[in-house]
PDB file of N, CA and C in Angstrom:
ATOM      1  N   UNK A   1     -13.179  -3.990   4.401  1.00  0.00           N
ATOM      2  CA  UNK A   1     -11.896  -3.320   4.447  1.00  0.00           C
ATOM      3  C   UNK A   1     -10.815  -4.345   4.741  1.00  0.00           C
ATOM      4  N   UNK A   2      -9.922  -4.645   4.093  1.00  0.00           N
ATOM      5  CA  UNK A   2      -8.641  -5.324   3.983  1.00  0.00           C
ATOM      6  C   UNK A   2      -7.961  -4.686   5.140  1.00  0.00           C
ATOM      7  N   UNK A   3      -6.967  -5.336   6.176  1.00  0.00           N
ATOM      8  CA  UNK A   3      -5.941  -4.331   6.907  1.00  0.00           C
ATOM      9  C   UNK A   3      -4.811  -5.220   6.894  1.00  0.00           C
ATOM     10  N   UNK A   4      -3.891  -4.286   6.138  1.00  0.00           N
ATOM     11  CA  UNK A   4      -2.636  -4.981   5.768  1.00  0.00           C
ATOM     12  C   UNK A   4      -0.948  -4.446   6.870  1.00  0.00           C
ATOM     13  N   UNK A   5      -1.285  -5.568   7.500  1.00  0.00           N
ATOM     14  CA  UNK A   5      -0.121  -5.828   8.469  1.00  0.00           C
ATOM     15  C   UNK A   5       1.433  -5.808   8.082  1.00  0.00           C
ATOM     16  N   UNK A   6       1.468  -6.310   7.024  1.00  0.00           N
ATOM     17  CA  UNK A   6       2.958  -6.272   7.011  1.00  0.00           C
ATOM     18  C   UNK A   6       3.260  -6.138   5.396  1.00  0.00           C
ATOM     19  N   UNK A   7       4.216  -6.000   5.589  1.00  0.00           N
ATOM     20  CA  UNK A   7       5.009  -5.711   3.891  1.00  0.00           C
ATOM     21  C   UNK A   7       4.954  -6.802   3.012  1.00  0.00           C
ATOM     22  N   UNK A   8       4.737  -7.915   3.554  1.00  0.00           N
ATOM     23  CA  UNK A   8       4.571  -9.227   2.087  1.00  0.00           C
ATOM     24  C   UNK A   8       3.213  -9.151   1.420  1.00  0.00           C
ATOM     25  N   UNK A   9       2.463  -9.065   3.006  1.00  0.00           N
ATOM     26  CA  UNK A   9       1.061  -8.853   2.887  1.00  0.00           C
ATOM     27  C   UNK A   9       0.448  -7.656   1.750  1.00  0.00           C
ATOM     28  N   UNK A  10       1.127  -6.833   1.634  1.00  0.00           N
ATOM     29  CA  UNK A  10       0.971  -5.751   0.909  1.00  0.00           C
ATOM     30  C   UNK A  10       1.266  -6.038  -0.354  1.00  0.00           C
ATOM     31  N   UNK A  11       2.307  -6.698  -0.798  1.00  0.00           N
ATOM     32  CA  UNK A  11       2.834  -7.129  -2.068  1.00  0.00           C
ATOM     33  C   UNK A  11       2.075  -8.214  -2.524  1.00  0.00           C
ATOM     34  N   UNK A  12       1.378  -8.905  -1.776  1.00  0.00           N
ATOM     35  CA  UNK A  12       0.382 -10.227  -2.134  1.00  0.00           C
ATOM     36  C   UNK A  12      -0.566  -9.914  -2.617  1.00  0.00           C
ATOM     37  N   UNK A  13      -1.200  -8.487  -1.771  1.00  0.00           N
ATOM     38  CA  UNK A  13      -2.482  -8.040  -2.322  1.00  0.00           C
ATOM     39  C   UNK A  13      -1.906  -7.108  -3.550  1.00  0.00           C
ATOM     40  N   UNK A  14      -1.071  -6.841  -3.975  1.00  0.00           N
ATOM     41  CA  UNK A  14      -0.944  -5.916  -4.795  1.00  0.00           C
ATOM     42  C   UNK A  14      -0.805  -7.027  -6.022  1.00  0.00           C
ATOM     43  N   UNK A  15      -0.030  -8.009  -6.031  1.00  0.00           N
ATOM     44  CA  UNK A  15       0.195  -9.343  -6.942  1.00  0.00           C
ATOM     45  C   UNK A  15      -1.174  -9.812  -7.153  1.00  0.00           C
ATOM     46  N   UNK A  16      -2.378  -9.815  -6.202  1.00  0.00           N
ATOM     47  CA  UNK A  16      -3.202 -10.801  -6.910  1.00  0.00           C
ATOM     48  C   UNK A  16      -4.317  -9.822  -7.553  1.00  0.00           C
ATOM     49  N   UNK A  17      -4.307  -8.303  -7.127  1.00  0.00           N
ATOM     50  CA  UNK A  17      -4.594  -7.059  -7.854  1.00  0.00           C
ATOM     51  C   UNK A  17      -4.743  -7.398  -9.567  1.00  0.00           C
ATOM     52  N   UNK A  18      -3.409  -7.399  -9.306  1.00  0.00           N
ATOM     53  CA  UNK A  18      -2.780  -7.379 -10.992  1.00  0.00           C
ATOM     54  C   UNK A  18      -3.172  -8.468 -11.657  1.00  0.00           C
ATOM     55  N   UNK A  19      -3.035  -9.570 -11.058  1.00  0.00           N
ATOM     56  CA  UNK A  19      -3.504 -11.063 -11.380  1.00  0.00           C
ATOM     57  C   UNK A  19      -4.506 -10.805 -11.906  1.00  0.00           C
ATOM     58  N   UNK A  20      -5.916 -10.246 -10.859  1.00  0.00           N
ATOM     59  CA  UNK A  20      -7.039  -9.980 -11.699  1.00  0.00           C
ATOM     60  C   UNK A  20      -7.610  -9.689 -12.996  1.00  0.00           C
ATOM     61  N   UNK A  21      -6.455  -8.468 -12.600  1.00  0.00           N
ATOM     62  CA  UNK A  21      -6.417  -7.428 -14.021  1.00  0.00           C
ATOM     63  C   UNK A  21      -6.317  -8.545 -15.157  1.00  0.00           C
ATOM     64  N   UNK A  22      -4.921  -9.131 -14.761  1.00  0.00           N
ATOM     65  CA  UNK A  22      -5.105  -9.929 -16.530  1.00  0.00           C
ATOM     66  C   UNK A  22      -5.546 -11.364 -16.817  1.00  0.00           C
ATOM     67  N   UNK A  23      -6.154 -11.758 -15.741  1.00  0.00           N
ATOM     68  CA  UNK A  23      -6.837 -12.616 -15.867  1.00  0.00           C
ATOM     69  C   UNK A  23      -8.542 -12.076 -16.336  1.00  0.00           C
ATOM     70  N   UNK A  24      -8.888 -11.128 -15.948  1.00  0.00           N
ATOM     71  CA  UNK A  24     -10.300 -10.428 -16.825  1.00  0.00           C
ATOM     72  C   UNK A  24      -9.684 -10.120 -18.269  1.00  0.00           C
ATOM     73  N   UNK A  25      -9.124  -9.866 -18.242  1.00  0.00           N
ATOM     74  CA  UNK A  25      -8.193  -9.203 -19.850  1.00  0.00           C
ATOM     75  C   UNK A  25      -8.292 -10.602 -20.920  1.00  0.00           C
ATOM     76  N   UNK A  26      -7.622 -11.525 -20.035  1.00  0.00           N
ATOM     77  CA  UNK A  26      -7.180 -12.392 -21.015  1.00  0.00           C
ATOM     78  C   UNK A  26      -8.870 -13.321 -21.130  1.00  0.00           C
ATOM     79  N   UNK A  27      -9.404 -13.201 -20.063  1.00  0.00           N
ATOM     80  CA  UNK A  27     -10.599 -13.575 -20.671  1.00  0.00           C
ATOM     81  C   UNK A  27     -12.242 -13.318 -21.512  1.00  0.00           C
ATOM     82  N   UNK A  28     -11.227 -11.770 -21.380  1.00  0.00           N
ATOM     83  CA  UNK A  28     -12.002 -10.751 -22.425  1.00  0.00           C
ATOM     84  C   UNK A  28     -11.595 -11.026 -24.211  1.00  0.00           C
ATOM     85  N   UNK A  29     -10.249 -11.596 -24.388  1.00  0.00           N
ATOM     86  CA  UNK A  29      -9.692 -11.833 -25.393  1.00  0.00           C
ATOM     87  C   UNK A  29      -9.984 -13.315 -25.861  1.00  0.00           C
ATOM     88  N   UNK A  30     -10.856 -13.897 -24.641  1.00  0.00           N
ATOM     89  CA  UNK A  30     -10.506 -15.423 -25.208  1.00  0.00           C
ATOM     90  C   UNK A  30      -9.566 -16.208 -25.378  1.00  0.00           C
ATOM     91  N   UNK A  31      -8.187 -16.106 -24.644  1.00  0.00           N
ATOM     92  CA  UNK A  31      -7.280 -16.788 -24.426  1.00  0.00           C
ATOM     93  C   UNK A  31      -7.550 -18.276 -24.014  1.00  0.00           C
ATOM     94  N   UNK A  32      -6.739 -19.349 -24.371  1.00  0.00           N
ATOM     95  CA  UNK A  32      -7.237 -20.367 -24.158  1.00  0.00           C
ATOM     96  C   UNK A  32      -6.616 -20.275 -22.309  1.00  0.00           C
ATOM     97  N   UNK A  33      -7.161 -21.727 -21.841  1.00  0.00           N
ATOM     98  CA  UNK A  33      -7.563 -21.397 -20.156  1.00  0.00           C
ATOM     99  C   UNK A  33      -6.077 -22.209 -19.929  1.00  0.00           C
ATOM    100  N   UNK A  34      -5.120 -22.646 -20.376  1.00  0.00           N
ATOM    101  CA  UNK A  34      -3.995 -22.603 -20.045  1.00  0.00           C
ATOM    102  C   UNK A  34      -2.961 -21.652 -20.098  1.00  0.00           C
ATOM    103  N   UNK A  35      -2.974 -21.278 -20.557  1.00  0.00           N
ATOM    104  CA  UNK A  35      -2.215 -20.279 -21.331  1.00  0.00           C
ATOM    105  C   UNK A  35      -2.324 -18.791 -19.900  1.00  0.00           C
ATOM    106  N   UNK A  36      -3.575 -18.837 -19.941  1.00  0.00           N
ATOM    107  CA  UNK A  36      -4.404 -17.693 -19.115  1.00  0.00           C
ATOM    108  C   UNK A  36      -3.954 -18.298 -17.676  1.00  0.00           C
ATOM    109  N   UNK A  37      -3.771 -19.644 -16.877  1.00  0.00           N
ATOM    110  CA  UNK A  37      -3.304 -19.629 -16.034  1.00  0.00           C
ATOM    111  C   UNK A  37      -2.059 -19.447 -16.217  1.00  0.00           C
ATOM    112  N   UNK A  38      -0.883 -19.864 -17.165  1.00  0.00           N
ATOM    113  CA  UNK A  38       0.333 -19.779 -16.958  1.00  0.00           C
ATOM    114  C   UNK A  38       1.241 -18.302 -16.933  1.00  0.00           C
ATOM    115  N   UNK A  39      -0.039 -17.435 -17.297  1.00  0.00           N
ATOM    116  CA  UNK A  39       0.106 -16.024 -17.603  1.00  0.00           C
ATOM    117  C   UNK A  39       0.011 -15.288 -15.970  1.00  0.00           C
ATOM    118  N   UNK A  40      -1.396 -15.721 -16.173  1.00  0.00           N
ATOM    119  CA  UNK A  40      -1.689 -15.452 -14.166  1.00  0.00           C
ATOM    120  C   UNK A  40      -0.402 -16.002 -13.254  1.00  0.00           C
ATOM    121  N   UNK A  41      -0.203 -16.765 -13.374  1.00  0.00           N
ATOM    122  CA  UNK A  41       0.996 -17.613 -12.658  1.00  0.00           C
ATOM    123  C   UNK A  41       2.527 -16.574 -12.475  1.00  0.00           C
ATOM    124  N   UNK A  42       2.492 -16.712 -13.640  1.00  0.00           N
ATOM    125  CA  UNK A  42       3.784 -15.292 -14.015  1.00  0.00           C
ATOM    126  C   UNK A  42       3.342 -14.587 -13.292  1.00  0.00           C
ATOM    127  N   UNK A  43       2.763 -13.797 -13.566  1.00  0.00           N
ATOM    128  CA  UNK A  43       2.139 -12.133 -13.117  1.00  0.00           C
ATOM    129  C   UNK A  43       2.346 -11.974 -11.697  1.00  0.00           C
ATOM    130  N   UNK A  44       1.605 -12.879 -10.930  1.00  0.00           N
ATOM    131  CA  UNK A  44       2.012 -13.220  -9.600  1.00  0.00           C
ATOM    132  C   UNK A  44       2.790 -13.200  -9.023  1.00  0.00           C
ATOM    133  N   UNK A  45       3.706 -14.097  -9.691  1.00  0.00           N
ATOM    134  CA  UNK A  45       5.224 -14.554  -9.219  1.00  0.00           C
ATOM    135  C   UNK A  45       5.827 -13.061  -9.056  1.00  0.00           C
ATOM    136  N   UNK A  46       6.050 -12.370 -10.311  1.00  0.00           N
ATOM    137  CA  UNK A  46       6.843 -11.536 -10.679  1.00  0.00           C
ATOM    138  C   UNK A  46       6.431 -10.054 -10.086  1.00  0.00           C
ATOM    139  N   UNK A  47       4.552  -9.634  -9.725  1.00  0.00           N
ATOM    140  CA  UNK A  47       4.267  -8.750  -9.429  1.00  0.00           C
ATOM    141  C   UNK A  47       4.882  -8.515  -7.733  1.00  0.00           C
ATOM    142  N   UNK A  48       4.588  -9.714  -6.991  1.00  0.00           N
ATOM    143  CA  UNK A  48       4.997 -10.170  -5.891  1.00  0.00           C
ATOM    144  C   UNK A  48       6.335  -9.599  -5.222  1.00  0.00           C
ATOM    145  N   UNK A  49       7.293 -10.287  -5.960  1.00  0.00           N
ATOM    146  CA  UNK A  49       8.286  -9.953  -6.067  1.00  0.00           C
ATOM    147  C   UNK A  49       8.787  -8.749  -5.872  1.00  0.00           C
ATOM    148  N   UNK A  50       8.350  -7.912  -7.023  1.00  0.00           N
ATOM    149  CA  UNK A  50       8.770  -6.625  -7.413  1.00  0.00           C
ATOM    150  C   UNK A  50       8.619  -5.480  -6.436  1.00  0.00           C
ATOM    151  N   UNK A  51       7.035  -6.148  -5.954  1.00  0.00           N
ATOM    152  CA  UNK A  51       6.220  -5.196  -5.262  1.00  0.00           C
ATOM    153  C   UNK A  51       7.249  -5.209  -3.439  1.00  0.00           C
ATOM    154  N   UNK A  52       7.577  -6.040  -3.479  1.00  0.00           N
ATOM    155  CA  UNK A  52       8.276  -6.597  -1.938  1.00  0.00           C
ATOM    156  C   UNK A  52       9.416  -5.719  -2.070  1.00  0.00           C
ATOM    157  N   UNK A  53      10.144  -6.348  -3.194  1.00  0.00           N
ATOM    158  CA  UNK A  53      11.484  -5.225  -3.179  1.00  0.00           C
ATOM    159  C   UNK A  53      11.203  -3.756  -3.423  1.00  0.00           C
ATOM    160  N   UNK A  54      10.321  -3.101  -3.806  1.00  0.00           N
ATOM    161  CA  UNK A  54      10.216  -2.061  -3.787  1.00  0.00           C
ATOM    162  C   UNK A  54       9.620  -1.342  -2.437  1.00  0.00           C
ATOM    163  N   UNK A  55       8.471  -2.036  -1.838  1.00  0.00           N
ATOM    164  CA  UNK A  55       8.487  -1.957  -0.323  1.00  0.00           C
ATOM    165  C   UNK A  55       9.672  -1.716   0.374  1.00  0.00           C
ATOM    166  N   UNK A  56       9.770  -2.917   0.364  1.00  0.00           N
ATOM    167  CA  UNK A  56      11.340  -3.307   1.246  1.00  0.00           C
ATOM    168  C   UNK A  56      12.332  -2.239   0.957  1.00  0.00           C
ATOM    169  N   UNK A  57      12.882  -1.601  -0.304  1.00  0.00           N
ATOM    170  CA  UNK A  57      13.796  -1.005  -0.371  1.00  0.00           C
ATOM    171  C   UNK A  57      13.435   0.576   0.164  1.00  0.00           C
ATOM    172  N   UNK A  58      12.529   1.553  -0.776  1.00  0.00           N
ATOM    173  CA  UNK A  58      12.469   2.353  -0.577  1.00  0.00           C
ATOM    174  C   UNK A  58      11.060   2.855  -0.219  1.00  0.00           C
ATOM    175  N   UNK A  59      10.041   2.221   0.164  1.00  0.00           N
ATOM    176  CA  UNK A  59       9.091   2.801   0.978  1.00  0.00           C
ATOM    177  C   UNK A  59       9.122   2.453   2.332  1.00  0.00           C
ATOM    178  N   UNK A  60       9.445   1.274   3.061  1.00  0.00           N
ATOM    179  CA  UNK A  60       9.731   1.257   4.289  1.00  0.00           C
ATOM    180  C   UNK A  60      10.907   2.280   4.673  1.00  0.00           C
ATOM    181  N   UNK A  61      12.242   2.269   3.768  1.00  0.00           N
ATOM    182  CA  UNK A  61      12.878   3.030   4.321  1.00  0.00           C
ATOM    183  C   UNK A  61      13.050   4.055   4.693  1.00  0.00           C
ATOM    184  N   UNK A  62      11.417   4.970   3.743  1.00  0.00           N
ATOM    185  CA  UNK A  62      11.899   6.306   4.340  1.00  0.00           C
ATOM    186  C   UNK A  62      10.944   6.408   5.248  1.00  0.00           C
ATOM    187  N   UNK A  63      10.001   5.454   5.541  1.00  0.00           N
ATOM    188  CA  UNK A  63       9.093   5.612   6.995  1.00  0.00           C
ATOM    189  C   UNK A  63       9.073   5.439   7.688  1.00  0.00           C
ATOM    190  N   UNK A  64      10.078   4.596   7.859  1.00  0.00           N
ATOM    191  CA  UNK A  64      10.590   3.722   9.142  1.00  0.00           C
ATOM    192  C   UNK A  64      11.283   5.297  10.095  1.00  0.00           C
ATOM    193  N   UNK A  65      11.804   6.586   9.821  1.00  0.00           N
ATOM    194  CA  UNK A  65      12.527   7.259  10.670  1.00  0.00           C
ATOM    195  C   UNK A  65      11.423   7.725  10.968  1.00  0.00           C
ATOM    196  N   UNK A  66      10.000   8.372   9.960  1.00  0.00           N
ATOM    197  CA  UNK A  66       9.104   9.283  10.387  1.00  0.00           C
ATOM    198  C   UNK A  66       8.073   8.133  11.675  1.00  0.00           C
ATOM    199  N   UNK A  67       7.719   6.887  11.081  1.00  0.00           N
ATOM    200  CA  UNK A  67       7.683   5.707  12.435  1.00  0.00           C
ATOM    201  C   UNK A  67       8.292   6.499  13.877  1.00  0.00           C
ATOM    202  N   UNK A  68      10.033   6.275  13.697  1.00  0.00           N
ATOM    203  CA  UNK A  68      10.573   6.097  14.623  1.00  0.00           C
ATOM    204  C   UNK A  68      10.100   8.007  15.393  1.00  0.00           C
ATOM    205  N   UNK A  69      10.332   8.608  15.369  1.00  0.00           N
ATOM    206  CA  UNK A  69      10.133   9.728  16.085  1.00  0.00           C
ATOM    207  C   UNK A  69       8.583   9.973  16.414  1.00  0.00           C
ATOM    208  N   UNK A  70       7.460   9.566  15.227  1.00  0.00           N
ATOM    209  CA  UNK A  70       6.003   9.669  16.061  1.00  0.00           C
ATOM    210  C   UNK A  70       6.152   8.931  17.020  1.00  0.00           C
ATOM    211  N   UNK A  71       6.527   7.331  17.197  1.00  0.00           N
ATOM    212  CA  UNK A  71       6.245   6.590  18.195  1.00  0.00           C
ATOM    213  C   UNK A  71       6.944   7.346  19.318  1.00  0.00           C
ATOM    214  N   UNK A  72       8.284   7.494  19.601  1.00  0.00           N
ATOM    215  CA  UNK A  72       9.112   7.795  20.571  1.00  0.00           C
ATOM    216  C   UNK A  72       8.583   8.734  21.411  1.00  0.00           C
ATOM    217  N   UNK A  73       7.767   9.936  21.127  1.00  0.00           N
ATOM    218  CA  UNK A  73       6.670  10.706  21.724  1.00  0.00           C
ATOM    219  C   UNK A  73       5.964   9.778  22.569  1.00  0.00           C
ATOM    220  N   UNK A  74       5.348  10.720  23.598  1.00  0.00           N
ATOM    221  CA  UNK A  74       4.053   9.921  24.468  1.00  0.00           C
ATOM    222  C   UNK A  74       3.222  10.743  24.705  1.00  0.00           C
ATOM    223  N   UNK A  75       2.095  10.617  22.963  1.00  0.00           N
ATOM    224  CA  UNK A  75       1.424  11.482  22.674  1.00  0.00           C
ATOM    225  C   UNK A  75       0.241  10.266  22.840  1.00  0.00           C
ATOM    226  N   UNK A  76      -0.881  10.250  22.909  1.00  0.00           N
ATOM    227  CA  UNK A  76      -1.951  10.065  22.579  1.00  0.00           C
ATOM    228  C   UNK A  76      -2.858  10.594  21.317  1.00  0.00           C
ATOM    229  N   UNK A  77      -3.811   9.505  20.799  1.00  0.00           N
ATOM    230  CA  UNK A  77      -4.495   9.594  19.907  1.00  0.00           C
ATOM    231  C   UNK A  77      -5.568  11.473  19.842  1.00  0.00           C
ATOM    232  N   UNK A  78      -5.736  11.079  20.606  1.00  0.00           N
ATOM    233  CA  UNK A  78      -6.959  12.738  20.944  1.00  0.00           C
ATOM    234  C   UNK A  78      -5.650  14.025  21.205  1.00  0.00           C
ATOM    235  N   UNK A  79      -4.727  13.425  21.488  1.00  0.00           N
ATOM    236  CA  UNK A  79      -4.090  14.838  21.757  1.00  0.00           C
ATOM    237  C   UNK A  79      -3.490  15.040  20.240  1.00  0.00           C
ATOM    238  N   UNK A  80      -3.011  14.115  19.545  1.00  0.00           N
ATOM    239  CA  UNK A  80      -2.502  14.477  18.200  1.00  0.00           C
ATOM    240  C   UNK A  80      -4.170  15.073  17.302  1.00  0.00           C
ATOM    241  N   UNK A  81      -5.102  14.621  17.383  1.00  0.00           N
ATOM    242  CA  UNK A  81      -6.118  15.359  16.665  1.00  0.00           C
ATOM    243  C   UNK A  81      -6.295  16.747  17.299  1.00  0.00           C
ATOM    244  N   UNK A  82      -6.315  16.645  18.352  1.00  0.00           N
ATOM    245  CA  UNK A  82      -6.501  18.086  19.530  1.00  0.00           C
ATOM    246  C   UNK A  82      -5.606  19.231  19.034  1.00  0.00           C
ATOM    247  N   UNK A  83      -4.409  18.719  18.565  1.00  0.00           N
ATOM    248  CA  UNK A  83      -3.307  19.648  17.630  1.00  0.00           C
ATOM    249  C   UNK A  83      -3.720  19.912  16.669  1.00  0.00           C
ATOM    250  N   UNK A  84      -3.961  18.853  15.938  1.00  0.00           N
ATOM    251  CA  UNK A  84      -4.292  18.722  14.581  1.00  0.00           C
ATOM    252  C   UNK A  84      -6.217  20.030  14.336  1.00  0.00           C
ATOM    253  N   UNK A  85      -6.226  20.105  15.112  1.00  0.00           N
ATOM    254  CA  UNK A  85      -7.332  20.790  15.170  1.00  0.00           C
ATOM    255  C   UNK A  85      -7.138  22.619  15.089  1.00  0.00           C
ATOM    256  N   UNK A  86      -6.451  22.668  15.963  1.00  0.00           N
ATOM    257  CA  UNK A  86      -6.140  23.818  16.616  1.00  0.00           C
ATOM    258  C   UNK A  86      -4.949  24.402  15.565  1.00  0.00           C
ATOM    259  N   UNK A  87      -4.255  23.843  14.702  1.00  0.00           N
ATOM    260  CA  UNK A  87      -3.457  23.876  13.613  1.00  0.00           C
ATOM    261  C   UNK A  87      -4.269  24.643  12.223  1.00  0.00           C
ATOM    262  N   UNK A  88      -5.510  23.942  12.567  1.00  0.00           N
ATOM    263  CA  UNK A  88      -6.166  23.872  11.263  1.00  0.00           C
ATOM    264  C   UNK A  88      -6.781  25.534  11.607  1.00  0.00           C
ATOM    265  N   UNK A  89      -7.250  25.713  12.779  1.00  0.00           N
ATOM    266  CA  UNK A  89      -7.716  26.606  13.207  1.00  0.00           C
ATOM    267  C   UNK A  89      -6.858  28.068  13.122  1.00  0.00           C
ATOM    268  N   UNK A  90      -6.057  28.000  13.563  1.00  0.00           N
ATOM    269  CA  UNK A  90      -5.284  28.909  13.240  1.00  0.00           C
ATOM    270  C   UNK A  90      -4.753  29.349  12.009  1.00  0.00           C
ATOM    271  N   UNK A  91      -4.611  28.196  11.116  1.00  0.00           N
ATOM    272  CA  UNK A  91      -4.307  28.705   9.712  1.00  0.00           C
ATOM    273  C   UNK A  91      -5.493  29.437   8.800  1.00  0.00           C
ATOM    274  N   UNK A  92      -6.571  29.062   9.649  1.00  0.00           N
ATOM    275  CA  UNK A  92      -8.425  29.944   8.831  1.00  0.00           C
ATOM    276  C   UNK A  92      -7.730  30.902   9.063  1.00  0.00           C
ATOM    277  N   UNK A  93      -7.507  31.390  10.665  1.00  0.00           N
ATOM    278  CA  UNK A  93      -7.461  32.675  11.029  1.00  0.00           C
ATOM    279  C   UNK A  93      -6.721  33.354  10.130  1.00  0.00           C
ATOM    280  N   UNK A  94      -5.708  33.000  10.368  1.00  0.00           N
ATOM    281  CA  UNK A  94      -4.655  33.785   9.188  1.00  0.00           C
ATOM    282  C   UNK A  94      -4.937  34.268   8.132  1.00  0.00           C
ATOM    283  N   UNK A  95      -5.921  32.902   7.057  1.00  0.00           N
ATOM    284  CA  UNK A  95      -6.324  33.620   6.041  1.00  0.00           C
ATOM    285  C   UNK A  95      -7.096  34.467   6.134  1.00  0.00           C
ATOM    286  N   UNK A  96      -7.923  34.591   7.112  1.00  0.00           N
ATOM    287  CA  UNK A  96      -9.054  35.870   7.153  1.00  0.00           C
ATOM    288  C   UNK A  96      -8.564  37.059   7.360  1.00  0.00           C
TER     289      UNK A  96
END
């Protein structure tokens, strides 16, 4: 299991994801082996990139408030499942 700490980190693994992808591709096609790195090279660069600013812009931003109000609580781990339980429980009831 990978555990991805931070937002570049996320875009790195998502960049060398893709990398994969067309680096099996291009060597499914027989691309010559320059070409196939300078392709990989791109892909990287650019998946990287993309993937950061799109992090960065609009997936941190809208989690960062739902972040900010779980943390601000001084809930514990067992008591949020302990809810989470008793939630679940009550909604059977209902349907029955």
């Amino acid at each position: 299991m990978v555990y991805i700490k931070t937002k570049e980190g996320a875009s790195l693994w998502i960049a060398l994801l893709a990398t994969a992808i067309v680096a099996g591709t291009m060597t499914l096609l027989d691309a010559v082996w320059w070409v196939t790195l300078c392709v990989c090279g791109a892909v990287f660069v650019v998946v990287a990139l993309v993937a950061l600013f799109i992090i960065r812009k609009y997936v941190a931003y809208k989690l960062k408030p739902i972040y900010s109000i779980v943390l601000s609580r001084d809930v514990h781990t067992h008591e949020i499942f302990s809810e989470l339980k008793e939630i679940g429980r009550a909604s059977c009831r209902e349907r029955v």
